[in-house]
Protein backbone atom coordinates (compact mmCIF):
# COMPACT_ATOMS: atom_id res chain seq x y z
CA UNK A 1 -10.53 -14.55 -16.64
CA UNK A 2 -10.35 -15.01 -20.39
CA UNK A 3 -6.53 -13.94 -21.55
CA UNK A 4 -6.66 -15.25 -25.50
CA UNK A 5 -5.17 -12.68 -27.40
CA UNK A 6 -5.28 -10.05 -25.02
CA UNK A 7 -2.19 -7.54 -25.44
CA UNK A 8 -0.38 -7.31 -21.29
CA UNK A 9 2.26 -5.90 -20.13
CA UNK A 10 3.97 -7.02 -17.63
CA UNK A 11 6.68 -4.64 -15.87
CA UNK A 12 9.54 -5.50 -14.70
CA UNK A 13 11.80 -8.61 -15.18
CA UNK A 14 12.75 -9.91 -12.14
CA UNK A 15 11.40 -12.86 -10.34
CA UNK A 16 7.89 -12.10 -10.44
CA UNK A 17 8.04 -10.35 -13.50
CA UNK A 18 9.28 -13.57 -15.35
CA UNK A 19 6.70 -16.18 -13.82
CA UNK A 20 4.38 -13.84 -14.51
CA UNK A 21 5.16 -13.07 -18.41
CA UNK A 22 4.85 -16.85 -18.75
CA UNK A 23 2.02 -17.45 -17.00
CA UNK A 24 0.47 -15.35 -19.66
CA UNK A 25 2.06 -16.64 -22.28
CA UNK A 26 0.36 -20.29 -21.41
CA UNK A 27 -2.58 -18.62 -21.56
CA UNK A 28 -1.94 -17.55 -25.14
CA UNK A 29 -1.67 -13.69 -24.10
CA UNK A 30 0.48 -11.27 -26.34
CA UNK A 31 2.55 -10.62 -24.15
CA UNK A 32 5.20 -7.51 -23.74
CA UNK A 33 7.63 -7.25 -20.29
CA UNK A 34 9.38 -4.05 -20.19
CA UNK A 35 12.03 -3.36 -17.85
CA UNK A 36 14.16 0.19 -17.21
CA UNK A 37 17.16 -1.62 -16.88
CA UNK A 38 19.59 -2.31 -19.80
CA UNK A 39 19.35 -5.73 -21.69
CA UNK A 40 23.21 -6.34 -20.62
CA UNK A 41 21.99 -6.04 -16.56
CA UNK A 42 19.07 -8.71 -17.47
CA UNK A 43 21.08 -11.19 -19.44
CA UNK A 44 20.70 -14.12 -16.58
CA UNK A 45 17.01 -13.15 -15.95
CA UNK A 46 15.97 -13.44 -19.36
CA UNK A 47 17.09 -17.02 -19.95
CA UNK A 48 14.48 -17.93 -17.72
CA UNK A 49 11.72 -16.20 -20.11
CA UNK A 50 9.27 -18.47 -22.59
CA UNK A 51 9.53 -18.10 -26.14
CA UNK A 52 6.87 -15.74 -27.55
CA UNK A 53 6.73 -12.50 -26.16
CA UNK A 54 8.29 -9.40 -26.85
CA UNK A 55 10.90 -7.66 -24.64
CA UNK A 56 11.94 -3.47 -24.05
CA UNK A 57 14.92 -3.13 -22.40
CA UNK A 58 15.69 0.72 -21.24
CA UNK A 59 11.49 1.24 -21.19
CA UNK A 60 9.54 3.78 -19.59
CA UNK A 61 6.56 3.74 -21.00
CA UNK A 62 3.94 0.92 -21.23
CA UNK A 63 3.01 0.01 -24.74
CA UNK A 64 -0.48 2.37 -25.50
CA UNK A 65 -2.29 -1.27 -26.79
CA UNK A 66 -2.44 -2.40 -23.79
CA UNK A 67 -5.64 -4.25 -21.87
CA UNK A 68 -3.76 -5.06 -19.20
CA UNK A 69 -0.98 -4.03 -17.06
CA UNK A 70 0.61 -6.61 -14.42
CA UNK A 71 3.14 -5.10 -11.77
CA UNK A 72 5.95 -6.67 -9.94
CA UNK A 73 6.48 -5.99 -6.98
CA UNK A 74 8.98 -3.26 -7.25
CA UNK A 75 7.21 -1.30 -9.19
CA UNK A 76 5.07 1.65 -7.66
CA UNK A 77 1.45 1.62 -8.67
CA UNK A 78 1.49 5.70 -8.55
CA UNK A 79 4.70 5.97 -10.68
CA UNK A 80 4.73 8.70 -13.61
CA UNK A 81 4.97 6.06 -16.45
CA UNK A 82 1.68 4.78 -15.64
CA UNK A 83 -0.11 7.66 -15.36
CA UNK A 84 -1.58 7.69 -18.75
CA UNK A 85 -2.79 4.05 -18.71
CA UNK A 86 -4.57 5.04 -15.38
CA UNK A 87 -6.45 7.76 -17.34
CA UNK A 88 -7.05 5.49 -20.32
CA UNK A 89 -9.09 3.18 -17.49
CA UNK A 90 -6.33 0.38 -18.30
CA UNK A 91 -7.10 -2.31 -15.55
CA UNK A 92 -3.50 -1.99 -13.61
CA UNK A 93 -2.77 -5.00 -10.97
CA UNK A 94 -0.25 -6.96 -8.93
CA UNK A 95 1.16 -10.20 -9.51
CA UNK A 96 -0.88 -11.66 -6.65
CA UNK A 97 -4.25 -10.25 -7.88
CA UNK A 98 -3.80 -12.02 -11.15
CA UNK A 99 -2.52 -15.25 -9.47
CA UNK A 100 -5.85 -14.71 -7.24
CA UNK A 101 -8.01 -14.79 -10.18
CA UNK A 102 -7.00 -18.77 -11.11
CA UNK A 103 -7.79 -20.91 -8.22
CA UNK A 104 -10.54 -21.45 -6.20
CA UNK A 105 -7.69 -22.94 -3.28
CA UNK A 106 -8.40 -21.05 0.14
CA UNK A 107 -5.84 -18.59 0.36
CA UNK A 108 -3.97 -18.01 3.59
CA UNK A 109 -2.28 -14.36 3.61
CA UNK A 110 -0.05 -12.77 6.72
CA UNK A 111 1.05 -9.20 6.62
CA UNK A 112 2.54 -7.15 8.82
CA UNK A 113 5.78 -5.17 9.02
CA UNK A 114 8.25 -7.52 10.85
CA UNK A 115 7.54 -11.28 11.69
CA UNK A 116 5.92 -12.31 8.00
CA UNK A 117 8.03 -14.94 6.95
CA UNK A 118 8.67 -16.55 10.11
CA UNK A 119 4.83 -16.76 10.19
CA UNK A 120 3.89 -17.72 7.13
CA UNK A 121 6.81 -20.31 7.32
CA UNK A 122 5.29 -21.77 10.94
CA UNK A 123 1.64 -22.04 9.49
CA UNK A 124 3.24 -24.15 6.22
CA UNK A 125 5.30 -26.55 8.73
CA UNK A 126 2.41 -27.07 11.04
CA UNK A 127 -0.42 -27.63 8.29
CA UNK A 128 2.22 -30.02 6.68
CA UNK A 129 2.97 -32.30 9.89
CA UNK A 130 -0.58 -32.28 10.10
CA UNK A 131 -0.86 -34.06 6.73
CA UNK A 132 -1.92 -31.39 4.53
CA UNK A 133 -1.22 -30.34 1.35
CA UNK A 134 0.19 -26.43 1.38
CA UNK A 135 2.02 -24.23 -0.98
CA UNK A 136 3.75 -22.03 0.61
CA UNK A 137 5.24 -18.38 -0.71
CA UNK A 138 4.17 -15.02 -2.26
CA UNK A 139 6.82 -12.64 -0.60
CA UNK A 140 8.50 -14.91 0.61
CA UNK A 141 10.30 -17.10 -2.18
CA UNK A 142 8.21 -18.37 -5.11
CA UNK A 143 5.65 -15.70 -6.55
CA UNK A 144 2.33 -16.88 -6.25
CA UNK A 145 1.43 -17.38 -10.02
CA UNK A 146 4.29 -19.99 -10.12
CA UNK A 147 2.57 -21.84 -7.30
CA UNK A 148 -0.35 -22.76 -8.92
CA UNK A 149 1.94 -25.00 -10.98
CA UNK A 150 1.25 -27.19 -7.75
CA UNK A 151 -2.40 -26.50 -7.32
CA UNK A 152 -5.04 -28.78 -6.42
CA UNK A 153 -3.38 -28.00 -2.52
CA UNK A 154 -5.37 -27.66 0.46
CA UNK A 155 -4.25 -24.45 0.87
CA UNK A 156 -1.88 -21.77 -0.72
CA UNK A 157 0.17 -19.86 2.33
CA UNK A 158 1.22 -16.28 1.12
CA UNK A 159 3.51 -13.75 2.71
CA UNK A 160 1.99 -10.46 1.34
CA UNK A 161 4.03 -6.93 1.19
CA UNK A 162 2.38 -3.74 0.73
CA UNK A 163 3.82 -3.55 -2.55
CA UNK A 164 1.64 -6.28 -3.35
CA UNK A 165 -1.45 -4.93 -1.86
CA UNK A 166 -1.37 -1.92 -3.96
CA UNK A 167 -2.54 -4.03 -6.84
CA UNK A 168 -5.30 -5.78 -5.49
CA UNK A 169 -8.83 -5.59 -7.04
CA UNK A 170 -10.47 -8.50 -6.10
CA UNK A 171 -7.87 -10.92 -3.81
CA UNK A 172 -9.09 -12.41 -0.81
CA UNK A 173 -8.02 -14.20 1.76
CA UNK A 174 -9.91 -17.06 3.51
CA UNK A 175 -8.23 -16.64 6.51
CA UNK A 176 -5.86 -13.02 6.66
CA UNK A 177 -3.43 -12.04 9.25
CA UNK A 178 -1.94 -9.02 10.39
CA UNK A 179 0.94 -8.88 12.49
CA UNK A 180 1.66 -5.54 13.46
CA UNK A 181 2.40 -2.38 11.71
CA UNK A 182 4.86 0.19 12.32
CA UNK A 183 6.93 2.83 10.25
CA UNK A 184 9.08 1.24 6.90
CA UNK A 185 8.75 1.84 2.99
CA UNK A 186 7.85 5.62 3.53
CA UNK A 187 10.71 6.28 0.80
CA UNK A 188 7.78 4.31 -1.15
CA UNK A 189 4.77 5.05 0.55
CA UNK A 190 3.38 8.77 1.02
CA UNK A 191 3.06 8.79 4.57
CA UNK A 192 2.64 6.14 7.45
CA UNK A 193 -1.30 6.44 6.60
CA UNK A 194 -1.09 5.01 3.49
CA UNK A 195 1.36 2.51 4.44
CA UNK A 196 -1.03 1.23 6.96
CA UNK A 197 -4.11 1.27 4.94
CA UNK A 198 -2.46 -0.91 2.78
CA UNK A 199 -1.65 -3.46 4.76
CA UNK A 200 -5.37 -3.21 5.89
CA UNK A 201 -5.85 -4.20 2.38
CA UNK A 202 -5.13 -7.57 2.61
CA UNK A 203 -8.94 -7.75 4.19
CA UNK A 204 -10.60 -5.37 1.90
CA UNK A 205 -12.49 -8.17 -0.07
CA UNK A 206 -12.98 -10.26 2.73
CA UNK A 207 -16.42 -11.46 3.43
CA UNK A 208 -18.41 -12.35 6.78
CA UNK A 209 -17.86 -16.05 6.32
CA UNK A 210 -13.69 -15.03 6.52
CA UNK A 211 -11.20 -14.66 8.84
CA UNK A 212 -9.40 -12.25 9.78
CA UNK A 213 -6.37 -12.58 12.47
CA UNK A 214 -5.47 -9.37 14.22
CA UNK A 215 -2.58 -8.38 17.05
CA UNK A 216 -4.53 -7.20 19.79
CA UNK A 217 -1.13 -5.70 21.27
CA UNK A 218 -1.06 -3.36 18.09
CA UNK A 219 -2.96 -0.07 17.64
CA UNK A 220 -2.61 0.41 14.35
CA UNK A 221 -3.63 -3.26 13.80
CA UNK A 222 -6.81 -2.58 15.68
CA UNK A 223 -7.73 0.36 13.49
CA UNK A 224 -7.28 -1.73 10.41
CA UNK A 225 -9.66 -4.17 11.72
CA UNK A 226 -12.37 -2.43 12.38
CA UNK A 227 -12.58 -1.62 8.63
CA UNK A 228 -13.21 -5.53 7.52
CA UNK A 229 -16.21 -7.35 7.18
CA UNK A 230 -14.40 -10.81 7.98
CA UNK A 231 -15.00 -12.13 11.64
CA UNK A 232 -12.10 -11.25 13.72
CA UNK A 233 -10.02 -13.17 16.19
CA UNK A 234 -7.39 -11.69 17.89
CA UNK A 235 -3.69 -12.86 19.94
CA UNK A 236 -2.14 -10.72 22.38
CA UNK A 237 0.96 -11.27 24.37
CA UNK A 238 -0.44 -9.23 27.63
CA UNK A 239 -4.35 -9.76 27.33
CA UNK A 240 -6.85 -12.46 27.70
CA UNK A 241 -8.91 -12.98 24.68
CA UNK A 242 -12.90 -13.84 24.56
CA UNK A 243 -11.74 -15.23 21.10
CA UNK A 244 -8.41 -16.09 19.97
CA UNK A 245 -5.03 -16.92 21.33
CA UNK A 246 -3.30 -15.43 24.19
CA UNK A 247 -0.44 -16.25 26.98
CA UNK A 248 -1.56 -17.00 30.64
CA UNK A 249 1.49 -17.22 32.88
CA UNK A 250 3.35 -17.89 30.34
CA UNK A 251 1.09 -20.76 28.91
CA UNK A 252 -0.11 -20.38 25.06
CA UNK A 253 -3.87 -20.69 25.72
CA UNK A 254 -6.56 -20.60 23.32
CA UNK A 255 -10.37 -19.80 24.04
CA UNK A 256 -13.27 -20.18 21.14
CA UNK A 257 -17.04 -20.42 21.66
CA UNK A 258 -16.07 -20.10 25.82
CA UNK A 259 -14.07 -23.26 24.96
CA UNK A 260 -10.94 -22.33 26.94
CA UNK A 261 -7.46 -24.75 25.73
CA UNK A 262 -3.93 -25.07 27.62
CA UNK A 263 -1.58 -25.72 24.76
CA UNK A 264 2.14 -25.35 25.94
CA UNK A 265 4.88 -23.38 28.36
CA UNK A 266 6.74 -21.35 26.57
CA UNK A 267 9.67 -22.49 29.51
CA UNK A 268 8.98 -25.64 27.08
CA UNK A 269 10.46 -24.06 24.02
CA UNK A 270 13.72 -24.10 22.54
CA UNK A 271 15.85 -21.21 21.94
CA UNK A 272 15.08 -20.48 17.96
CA UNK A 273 11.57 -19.95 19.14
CA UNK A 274 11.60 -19.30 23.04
CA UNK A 275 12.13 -15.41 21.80
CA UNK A 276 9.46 -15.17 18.99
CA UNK A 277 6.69 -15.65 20.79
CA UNK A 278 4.07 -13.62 18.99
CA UNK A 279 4.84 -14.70 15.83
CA UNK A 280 4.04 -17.79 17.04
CA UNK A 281 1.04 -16.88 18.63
CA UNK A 282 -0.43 -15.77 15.23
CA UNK A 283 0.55 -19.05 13.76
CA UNK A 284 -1.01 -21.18 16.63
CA UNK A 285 -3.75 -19.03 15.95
CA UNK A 286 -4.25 -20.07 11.98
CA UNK A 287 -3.80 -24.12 13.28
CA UNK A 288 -6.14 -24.20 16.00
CA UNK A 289 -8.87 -22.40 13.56
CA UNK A 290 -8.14 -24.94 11.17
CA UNK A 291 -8.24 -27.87 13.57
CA UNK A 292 -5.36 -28.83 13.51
CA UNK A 293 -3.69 -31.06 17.13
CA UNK A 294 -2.01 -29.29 19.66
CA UNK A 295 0.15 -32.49 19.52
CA UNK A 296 0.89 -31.50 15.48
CA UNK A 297 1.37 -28.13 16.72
CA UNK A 298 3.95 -28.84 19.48
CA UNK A 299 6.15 -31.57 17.25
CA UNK A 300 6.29 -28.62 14.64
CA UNK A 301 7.88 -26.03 16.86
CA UNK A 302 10.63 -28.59 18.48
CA UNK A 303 11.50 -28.57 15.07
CA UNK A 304 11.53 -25.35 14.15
CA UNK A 305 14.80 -23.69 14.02
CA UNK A 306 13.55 -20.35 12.99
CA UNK A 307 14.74 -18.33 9.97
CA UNK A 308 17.57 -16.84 8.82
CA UNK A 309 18.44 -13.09 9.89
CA UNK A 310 15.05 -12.73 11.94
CA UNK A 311 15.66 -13.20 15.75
CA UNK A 312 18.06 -16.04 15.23
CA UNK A 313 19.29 -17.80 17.97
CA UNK A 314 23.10 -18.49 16.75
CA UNK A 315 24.99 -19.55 19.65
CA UNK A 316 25.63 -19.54 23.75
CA UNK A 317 28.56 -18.43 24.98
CA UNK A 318 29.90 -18.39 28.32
CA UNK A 319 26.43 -18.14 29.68
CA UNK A 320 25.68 -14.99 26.62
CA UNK A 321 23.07 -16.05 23.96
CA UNK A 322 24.05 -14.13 20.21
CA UNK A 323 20.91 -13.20 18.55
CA UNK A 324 21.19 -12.34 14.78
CA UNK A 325 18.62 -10.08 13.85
CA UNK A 326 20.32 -8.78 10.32
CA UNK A 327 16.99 -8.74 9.00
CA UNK A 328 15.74 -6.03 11.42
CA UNK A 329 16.34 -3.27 8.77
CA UNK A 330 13.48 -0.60 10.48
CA UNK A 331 12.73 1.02 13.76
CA UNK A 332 10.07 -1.04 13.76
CA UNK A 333 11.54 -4.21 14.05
CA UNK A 334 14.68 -3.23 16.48
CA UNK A 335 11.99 -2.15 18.66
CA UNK A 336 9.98 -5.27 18.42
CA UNK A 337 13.06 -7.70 19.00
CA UNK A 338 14.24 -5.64 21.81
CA UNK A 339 10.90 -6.34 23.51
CA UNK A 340 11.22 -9.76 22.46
CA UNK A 341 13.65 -10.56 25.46
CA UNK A 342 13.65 -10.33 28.84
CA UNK A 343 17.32 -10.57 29.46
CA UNK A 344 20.21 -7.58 29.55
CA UNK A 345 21.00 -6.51 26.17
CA UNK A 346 24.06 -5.64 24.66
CA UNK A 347 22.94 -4.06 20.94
CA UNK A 348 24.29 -3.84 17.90
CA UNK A 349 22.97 -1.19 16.14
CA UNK A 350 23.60 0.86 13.02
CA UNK A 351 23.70 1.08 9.30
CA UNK A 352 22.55 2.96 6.05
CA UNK A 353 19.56 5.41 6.99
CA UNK A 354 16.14 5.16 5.57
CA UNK A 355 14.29 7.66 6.86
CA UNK A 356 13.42 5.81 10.68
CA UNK A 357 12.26 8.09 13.30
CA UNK A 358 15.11 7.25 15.62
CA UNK A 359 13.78 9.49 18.16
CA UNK A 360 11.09 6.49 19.23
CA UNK A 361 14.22 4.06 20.45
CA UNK A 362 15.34 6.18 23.22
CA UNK A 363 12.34 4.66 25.89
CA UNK A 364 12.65 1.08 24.47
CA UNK A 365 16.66 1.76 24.85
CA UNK A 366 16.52 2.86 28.62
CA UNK A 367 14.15 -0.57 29.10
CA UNK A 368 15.65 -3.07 27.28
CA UNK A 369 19.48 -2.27 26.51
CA UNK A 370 22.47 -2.05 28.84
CA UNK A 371 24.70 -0.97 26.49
CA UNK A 372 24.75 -0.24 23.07
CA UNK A 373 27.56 -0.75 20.13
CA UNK A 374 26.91 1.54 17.04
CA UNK A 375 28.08 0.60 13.11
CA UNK A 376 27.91 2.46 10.09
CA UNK A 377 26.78 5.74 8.75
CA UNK A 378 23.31 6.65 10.87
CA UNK A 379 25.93 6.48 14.17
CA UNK A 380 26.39 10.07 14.22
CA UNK A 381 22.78 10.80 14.02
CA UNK A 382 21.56 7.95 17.16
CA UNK A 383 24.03 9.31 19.56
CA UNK A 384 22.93 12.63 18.64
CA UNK A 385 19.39 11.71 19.28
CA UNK A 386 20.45 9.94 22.60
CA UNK A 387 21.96 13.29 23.92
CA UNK A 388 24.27 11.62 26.00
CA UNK A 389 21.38 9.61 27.94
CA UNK A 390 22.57 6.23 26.86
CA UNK A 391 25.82 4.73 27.23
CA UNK A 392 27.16 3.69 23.60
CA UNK A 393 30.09 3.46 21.96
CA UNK A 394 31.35 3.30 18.17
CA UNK A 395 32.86 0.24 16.15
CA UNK A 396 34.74 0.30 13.02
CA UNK A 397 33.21 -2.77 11.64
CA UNK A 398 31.58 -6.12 12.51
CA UNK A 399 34.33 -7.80 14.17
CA UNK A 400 35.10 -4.86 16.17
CA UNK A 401 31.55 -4.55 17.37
CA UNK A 402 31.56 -7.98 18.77
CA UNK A 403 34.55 -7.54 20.57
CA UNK A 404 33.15 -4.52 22.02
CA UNK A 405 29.61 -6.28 22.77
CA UNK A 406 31.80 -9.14 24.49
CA UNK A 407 33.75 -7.02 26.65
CA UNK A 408 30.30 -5.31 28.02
CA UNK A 409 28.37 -9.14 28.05
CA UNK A 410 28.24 -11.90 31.48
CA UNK A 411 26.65 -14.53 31.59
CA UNK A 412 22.68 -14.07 31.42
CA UNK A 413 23.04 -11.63 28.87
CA UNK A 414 22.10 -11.18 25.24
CA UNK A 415 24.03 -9.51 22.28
CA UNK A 416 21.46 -8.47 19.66
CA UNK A 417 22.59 -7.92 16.29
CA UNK A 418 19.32 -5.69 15.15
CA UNK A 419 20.42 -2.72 12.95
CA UNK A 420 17.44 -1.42 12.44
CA UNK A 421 19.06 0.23 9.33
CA UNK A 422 19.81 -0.88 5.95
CA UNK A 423 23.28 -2.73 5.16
CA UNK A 424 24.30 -1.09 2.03
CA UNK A 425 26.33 1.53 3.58
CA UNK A 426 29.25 -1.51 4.66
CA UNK A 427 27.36 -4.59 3.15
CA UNK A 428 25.81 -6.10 -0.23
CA UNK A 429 22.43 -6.98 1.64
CA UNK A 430 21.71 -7.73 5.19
CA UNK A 431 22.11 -11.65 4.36
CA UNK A 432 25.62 -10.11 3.93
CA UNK A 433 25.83 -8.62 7.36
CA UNK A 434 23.74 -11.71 9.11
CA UNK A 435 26.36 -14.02 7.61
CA UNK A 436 29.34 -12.18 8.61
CA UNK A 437 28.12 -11.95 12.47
CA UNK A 438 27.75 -15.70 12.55
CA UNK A 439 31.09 -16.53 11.03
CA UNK A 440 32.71 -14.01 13.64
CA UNK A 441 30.67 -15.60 16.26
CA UNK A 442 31.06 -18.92 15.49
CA UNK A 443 34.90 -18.20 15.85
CA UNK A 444 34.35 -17.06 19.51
């Protein structure tokens, strides 16, 4: 893709934004970034930019000479601004599809609504003890177009949002994943439709020769599938697979070409992992395709510790494990960490509303939780949905809420900190809200 003197745009100047504009700008692009924000809100952001490009601050419309128009990922593909450059046939993309369009690296992508980074962390840990040479990011971290600073690699590992997807022209994955997919963004997104053909996306350009990597436990999944050309291979939790990775009393067990493979007891885990189990199917999955040891495998999950905010394993006491699940900001992904244990639960649950059909936690609830603690301003609107059919009770804040978990807890049980809500309503972020249930924890 020849970028010599071609006039781009780039919108927005955060993270992305930035690598991007200067990406282009080693390519000798003209380059413009435009942002809506004031220049005073952007003053740390635009250190980071290269000499020799122009910058609007307090800009809502894209500069009419454009050629090209490169979005970050915050910015909606369908928004007003853009609406004449779409009729002018200006080529509009994502950062990833232009990052796409410089390497001929094998790209590994996951998507999914919950479990992404955890996944797309696992696959860069295992592929590294195995001795190769990853780059690891997307989503998660470093934008893509600022990886392939490190390129030649083996392999570039992406964690890809729908955001992202909505840009795509031409990116494809050598070997795609897709986790599961369940309500979140729709204050983005038109409907749940369109936010799950987008994450079908990320195998829209696949070919036969691909890969794509599919929850067999997830409907919605399964639909997407059918769509791509790639081969499939699917994991499940509760089925055997002809091809792809499954449990079988409670061994991870692989089967390819009727070649049938005992890897590991999940009784053999420890606890950062023990209760992410289909995440780490999916990344077992990506290895053993790959080649890659079930020794290599095994010596990178003793060591993993898992990540911050999702499903977090933070401490044991008196016989109660304390899960922080900050990062659980949907319906989606309460529901998926409740199922994730097997224990009593005590929940914490609560926080800023966006939009989450609340309505769909009432089964899981009856299952999985034996009581329930409820934060911040969507408490009102669960109990009303619960009707009285759940036992629950309110907490002024964090610290109150884990006083009122512990009172409830004995020994075998689990407090789960999984709002399934944003944090803004009492907290900055839910990094925020993570951090302050450890601290209180840790003070048990």
């Amino acid at each position: 893709m020849l970028l010599e003197k071609k006039h781009i745009t780039v919108v927005g100047m955060g993270h992305t934004g930035i690598a991007t504009a200067n990406f282009l700008v080693s390519k000798k692009a003209f380059v413009t970034i435009i942002d809506s924000r004031p220049r005073a809100k952007l003053k740390k952001n635009i250190l980071s930019l290269n000499t020799g490009l122009k910058m609007l601050f307090e800009c809502s419309e894209v500069p009419l000479i454009s050629d090209l128009i490169v979005l970050s990922p915050g910015v909606d593909i369908n928004s007003s601004f853009l609406e004449k450059s779409h009729k002018q046939g200006v080529e509009i993309i994502s950062e990833i599809e232009l990052a796409s369009r410089f390497t001929q690296t094998p790209i590994i992508a996951v998507t999914g609504t919950n479990g992404k980074s955890t996944v797309t962390t696992l696959i860069g840990n295992i592929l590294k003890q195995a001795g190769k040479k990853v780059s690891v990011g997307g989503n998660l971290g470093t934008p893509f177009i600022d990886l392939l600073k490190e390129d030649p690699v083996d392999y570039f590992i992406l964690e890809v949002s729908t955001f992202q997807l909505e840009g795509i022209k031409t990116f494809r994955p050598k070997i795609a994943l897709m986790l599961n997919i369940t309500p979140d963004h729709l204050d983005r997104h038109k409907n749940f439709e369109e936010y799950s053909n987008l994450k079908g996306m990320i195998s829209s350009f696949q070919k036969e020769e691909d890969i794509l990597i599919l929850n067999k436990d997830d409907e919605n999944v399964m639909k997407q599938g059918v769509l791509s050309k790639a081969k499939k291979v699917l994991f499940s939790l509760v089925e055997k697979i002809e091809t792809g990775i499954y449990l079988e009393k409670k061994i991870i067990t692989s089967c390819f070409n009727k070649d049938k493979k005992y890897f590991f007891s999940v009784d053999d885990l420890s606890p950062p992992i023990k209760f992410q189990i289909e995440n780490l199917l999916g990344a077992v999955a990506v290895a053993t395709i790959l080649n890659i040891s079930k020794d290599e495998i095994f010596k990178t999950i003793a060591k993993f510790k898992g990540l911050a905010h999702r499903i977090e394993w933070v401490r044991t006491v008196g016989g109660v494990d304390f899960i922080n699940d900050s990062k659980g900001t949907n319906v989606g992904a309460l529901c998926k960490s409740l199922k994730a244990f097997s224990r009593p639960i005590i929940l914490i649950a609560g926080g800023k509303d966006k939009g989450g059909d609340f309505q769909a936690l009432k089964a899981v609830f009856k299952k999985k939780v034996k009581h329930l603690v409820l934060l911040g301003e969507t408490k009102n609107k669960i109990r009303e949905i619960l009707n009285g059919s759940f036992d629950c009770e309110d907490a002024v804040d964090m610290e109150d809420a884990i006083k009122r978990a512990m009172r409830k807890a004995i020994s075998g049980d689990i407090v789960l900190l999984s709002p399934g809500c944003s944090s803004f309503d009492m907290f900055e972020n839910f990094i925020e809200r993570g951090d302050r249930f450890k601290i209180i924890v840790g003070q048990l």
